[in-house]
PDB file of N, CA and C in Angstrom:
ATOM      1  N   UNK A   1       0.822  -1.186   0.000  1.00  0.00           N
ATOM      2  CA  UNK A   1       0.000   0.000   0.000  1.00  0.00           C
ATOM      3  C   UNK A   1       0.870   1.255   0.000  1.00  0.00           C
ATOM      4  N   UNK A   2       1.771   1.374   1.151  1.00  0.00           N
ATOM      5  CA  UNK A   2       2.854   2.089   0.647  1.00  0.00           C
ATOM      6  C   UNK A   2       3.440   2.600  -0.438  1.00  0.00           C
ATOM      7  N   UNK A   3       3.957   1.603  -0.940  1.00  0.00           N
ATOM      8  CA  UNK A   3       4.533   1.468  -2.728  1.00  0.00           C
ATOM      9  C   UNK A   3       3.662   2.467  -3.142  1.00  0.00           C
ATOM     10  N   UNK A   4       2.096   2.123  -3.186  1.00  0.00           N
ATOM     11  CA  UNK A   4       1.192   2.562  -4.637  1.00  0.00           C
ATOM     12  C   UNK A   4       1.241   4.151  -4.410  1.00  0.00           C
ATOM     13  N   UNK A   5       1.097   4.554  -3.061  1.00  0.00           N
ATOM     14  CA  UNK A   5       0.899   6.101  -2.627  1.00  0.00           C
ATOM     15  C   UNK A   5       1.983   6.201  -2.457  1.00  0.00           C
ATOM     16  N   UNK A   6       3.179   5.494  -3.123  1.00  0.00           N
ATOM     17  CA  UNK A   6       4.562   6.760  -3.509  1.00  0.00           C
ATOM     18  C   UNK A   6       4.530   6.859  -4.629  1.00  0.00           C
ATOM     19  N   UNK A   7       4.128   5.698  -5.856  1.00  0.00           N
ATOM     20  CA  UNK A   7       4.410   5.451  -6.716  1.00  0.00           C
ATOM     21  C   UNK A   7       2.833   6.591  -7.591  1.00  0.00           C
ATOM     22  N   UNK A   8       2.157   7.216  -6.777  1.00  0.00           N
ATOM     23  CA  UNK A   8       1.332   7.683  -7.279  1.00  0.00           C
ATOM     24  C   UNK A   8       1.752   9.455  -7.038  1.00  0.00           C
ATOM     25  N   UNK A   9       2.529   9.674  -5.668  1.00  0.00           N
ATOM     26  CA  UNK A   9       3.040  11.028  -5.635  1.00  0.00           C
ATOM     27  C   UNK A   9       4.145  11.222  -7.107  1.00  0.00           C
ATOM     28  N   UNK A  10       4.875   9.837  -7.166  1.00  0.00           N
ATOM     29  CA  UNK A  10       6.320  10.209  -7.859  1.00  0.00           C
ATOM     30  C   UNK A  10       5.449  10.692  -9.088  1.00  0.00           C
ATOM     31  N   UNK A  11       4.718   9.758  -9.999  1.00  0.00           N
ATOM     32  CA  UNK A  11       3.741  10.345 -10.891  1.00  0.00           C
ATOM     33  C   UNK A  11       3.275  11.948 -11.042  1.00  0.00           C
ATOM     34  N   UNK A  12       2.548  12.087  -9.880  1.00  0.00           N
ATOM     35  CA  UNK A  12       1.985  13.737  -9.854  1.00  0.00           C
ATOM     36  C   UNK A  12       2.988  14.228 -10.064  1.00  0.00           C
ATOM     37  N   UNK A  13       3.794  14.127  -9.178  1.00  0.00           N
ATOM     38  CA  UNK A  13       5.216  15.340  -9.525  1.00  0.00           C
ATOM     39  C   UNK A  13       5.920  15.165 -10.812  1.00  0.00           C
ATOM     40  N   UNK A  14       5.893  14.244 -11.483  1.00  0.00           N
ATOM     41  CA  UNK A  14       6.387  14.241 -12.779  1.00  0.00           C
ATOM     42  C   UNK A  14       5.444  14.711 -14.053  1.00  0.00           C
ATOM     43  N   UNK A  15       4.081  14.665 -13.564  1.00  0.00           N
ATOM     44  CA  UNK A  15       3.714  15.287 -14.477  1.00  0.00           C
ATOM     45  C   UNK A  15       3.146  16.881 -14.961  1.00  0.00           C
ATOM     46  N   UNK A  16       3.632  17.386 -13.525  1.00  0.00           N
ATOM     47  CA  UNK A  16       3.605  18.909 -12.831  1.00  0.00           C
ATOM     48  C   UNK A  16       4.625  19.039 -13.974  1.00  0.00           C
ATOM     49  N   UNK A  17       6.043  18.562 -13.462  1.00  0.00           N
ATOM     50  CA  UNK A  17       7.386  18.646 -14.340  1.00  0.00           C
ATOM     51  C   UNK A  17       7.286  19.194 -15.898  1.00  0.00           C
ATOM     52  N   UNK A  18       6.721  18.019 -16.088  1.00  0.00           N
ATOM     53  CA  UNK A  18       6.174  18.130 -17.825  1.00  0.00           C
ATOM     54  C   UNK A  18       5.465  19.109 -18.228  1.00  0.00           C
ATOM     55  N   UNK A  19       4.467  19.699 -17.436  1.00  0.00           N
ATOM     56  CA  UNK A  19       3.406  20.519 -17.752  1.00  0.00           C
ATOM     57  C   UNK A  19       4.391  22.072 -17.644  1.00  0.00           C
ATOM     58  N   UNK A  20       5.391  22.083 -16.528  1.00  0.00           N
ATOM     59  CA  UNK A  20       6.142  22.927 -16.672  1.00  0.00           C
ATOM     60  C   UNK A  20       6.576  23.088 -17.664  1.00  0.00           C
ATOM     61  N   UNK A  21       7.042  22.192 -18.424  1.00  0.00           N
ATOM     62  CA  UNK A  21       8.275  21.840 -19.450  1.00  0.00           C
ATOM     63  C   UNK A  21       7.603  22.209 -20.720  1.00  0.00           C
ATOM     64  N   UNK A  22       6.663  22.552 -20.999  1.00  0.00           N
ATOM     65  CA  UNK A  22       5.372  22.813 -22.832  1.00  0.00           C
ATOM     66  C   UNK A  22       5.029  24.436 -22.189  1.00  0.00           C
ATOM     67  N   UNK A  23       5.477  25.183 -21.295  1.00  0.00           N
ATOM     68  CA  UNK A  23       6.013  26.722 -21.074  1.00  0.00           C
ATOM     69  C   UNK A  23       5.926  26.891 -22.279  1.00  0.00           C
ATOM     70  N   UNK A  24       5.380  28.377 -23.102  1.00  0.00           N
ATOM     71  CA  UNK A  24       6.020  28.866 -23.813  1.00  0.00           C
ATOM     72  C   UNK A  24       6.295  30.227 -23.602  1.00  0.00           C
ATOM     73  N   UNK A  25       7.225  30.850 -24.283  1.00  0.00           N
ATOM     74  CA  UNK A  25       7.854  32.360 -23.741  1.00  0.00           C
ATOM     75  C   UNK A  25       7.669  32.636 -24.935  1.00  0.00           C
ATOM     76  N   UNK A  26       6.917  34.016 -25.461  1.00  0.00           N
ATOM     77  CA  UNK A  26       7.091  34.734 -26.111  1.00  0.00           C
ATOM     78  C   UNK A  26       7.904  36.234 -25.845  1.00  0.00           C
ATOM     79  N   UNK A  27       9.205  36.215 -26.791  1.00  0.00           N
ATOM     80  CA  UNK A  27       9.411  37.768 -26.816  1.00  0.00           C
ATOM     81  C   UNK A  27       9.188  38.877 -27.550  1.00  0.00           C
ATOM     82  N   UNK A  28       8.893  39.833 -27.621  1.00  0.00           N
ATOM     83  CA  UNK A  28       8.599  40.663 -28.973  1.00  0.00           C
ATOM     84  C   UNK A  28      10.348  41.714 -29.121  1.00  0.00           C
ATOM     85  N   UNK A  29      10.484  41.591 -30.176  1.00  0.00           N
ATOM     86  CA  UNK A  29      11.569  42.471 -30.711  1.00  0.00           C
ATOM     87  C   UNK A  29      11.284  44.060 -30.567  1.00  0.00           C
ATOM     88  N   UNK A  30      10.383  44.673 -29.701  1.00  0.00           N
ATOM     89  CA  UNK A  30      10.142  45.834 -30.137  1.00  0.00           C
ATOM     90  C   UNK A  30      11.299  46.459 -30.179  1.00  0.00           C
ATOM     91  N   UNK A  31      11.227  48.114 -30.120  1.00  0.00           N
ATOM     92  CA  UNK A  31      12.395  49.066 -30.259  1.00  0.00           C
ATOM     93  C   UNK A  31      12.668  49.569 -28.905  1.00  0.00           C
ATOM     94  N   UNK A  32      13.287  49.849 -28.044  1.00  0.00           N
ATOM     95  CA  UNK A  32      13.583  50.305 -26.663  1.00  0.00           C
ATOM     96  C   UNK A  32      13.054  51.909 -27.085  1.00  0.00           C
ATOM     97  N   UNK A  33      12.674  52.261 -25.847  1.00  0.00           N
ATOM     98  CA  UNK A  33      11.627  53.227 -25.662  1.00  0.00           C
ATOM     99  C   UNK A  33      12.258  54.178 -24.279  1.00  0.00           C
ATOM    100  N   UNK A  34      12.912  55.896 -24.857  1.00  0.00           N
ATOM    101  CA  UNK A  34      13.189  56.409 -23.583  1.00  0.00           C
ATOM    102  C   UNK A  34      12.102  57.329 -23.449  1.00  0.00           C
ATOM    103  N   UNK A  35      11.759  57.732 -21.923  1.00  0.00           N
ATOM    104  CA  UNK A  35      10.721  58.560 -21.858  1.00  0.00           C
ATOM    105  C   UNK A  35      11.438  59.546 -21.266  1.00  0.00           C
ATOM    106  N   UNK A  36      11.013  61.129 -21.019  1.00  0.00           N
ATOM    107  CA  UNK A  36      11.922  61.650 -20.864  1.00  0.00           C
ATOM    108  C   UNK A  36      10.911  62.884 -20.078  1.00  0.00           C
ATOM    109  N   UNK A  37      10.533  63.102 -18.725  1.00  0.00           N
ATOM    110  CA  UNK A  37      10.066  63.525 -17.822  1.00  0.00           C
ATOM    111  C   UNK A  37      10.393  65.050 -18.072  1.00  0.00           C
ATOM    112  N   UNK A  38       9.397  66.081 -18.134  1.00  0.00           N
ATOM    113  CA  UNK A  38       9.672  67.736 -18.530  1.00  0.00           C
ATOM    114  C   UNK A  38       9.396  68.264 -17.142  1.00  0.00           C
ATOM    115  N   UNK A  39       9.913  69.191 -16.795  1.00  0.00           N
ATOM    116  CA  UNK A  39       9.739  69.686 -15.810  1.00  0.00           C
ATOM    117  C   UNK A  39       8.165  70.147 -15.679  1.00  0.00           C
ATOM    118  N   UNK A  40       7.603  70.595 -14.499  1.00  0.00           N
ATOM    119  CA  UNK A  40       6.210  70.619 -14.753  1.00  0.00           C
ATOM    120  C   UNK A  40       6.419  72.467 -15.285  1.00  0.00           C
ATOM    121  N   UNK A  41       7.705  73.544 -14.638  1.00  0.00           N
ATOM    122  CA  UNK A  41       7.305  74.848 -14.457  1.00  0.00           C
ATOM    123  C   UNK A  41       7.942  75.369 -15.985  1.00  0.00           C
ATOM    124  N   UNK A  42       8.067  74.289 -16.956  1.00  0.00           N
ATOM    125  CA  UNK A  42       9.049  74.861 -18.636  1.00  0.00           C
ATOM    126  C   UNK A  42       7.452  74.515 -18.933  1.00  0.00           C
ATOM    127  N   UNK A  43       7.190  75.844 -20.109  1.00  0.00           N
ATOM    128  CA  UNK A  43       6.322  75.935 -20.808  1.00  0.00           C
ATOM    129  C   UNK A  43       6.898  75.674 -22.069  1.00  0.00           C
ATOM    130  N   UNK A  44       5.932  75.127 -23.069  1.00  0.00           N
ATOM    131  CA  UNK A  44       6.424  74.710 -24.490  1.00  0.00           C
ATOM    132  C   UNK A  44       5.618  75.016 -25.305  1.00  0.00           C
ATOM    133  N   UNK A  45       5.792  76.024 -26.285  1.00  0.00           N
ATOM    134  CA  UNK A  45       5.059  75.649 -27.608  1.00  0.00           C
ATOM    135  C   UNK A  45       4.891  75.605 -28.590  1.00  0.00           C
ATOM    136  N   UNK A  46       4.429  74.831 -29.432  1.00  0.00           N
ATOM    137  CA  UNK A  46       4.838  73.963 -30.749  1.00  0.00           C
ATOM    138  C   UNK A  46       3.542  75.040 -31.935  1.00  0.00           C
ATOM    139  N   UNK A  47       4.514  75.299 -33.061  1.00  0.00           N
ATOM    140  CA  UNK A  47       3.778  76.589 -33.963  1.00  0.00           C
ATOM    141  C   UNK A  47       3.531  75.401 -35.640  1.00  0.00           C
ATOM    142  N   UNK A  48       2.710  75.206 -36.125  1.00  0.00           N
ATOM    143  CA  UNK A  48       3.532  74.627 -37.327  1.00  0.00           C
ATOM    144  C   UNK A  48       2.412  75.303 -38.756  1.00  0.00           C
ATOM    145  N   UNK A  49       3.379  75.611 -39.542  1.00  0.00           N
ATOM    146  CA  UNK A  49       2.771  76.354 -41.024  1.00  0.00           C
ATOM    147  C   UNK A  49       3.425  75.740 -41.562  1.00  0.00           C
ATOM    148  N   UNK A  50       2.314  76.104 -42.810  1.00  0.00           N
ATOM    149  CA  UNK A  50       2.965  75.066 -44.464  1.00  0.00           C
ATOM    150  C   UNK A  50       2.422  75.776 -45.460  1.00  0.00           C
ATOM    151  N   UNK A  51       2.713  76.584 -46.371  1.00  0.00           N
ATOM    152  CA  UNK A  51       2.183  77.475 -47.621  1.00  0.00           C
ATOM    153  C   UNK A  51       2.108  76.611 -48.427  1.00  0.00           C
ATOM    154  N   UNK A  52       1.690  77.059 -49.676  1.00  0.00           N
ATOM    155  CA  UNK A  52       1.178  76.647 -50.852  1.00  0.00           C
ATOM    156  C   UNK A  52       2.295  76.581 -52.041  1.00  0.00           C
ATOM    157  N   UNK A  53       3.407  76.899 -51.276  1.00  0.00           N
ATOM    158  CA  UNK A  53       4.552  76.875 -52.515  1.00  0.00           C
ATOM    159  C   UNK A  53       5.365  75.384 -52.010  1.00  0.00           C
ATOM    160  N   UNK A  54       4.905  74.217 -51.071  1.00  0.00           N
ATOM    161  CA  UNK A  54       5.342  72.964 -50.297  1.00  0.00           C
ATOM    162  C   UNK A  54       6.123  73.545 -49.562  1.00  0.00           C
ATOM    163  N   UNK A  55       6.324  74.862 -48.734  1.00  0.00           N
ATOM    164  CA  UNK A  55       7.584  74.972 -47.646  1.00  0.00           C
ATOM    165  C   UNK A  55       6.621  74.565 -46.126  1.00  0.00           C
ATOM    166  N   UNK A  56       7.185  74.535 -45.692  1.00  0.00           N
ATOM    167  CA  UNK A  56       6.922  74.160 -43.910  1.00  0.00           C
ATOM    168  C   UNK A  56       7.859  74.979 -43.159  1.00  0.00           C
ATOM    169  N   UNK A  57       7.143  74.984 -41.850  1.00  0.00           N
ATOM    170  CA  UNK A  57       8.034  76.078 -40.864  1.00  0.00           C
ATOM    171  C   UNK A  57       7.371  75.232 -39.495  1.00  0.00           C
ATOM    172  N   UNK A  58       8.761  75.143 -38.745  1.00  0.00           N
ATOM    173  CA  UNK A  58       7.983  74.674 -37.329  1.00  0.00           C
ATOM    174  C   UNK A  58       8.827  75.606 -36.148  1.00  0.00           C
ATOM    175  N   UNK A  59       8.007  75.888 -35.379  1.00  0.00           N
ATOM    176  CA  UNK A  59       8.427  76.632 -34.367  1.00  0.00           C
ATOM    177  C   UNK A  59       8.081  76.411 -33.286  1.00  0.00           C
ATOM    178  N   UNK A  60       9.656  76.207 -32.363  1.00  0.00           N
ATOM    179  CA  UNK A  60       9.174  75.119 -30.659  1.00  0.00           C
ATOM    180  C   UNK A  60       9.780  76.657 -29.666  1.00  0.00           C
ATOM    181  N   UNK A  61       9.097  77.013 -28.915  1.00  0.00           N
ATOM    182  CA  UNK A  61       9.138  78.008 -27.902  1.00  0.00           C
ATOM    183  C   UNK A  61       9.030  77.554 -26.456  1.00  0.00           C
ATOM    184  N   UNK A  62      10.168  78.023 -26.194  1.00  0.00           N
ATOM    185  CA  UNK A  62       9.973  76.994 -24.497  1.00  0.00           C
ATOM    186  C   UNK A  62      10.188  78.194 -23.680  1.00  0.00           C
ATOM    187  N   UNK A  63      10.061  78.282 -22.400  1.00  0.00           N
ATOM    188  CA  UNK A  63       9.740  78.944 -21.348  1.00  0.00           C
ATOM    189  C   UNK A  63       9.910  78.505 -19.707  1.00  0.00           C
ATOM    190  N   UNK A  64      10.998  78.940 -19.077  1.00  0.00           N
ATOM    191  CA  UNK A  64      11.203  78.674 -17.735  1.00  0.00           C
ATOM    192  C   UNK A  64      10.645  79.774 -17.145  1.00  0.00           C
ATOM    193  N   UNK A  65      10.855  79.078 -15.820  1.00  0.00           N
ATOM    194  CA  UNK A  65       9.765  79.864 -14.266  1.00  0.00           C
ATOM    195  C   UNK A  65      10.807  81.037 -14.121  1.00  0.00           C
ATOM    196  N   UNK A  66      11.710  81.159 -14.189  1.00  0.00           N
ATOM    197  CA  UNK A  66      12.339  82.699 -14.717  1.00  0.00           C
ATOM    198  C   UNK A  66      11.508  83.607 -15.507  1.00  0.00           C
ATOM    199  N   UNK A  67      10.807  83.051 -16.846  1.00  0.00           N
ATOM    200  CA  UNK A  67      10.690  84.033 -17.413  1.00  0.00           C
ATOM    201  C   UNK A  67      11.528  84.094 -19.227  1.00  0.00           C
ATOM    202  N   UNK A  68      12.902  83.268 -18.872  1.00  0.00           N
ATOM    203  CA  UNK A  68      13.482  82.794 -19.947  1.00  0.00           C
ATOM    204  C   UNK A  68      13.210  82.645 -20.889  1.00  0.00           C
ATOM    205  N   UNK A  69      12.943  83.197 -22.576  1.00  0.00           N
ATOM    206  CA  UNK A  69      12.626  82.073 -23.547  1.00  0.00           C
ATOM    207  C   UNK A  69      13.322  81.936 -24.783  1.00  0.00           C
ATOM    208  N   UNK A  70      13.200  80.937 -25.387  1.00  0.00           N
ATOM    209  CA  UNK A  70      13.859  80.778 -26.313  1.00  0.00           C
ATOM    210  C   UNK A  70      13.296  79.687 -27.618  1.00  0.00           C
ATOM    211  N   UNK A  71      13.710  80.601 -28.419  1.00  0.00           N
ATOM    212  CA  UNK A  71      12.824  80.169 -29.891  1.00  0.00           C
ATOM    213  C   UNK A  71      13.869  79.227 -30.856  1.00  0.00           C
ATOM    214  N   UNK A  72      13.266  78.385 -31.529  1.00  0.00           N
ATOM    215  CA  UNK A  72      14.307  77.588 -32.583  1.00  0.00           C
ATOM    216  C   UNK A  72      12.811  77.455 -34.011  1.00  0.00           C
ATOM    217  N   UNK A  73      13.388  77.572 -35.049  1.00  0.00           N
ATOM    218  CA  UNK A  73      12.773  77.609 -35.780  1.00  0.00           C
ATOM    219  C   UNK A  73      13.260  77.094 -37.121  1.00  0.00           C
ATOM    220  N   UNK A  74      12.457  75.541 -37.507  1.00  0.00           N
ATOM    221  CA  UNK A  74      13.260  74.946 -38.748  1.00  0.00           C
ATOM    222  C   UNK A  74      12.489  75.086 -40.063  1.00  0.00           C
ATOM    223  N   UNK A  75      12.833  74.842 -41.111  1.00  0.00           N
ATOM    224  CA  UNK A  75      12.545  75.240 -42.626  1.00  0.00           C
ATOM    225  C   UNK A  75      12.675  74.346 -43.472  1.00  0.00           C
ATOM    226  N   UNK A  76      11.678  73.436 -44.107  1.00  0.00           N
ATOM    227  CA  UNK A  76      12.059  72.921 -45.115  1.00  0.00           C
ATOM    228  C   UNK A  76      10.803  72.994 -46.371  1.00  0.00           C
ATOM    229  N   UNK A  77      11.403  72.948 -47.563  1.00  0.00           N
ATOM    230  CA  UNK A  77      10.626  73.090 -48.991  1.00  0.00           C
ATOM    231  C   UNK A  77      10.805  72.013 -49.467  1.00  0.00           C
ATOM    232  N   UNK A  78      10.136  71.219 -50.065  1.00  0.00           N
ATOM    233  CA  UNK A  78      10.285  70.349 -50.849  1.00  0.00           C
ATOM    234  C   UNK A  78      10.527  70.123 -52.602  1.00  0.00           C
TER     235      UNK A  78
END
């Protein structure tokens, strides 16, 4: 009687084993991703035009709790 109720644990646990063992892991290849936290007191803001001759203009204006600001402004025509 012994025997059968070991011979029936050794079983369970081997087939726990197995069931472990058909796991599958998926990974995805995505692209790594930085995020990049703005202060809450910099103001930002984003301008964007595009005329009728294909040029574009974008304009990013930022702003610290100073008072600070500063403009960058890019250009392209196609």
């Amino acid at each position: 009687m012994r025997y059968s109720i070991l011979a029936v644990a050794v079983l369970a646990l081997s087939g726990v084993s197995a069931a472990q063992a058909q796991t599958t892991v998926i990974e995805r290849g995505g692209p790594d991703r930085v995020v990049v936290d703005r202060p809450a007191s910099e103001s930002r803001t984003v301008e964007r035009r595009e005329t009728s001759d294909g040029c574009r203009t974008k304009t990013v204006t930022k702003e610290n709790e100073l008072g600070d600001r500063k403009s960058v402004t890019k250009e392209s025509c196609d």
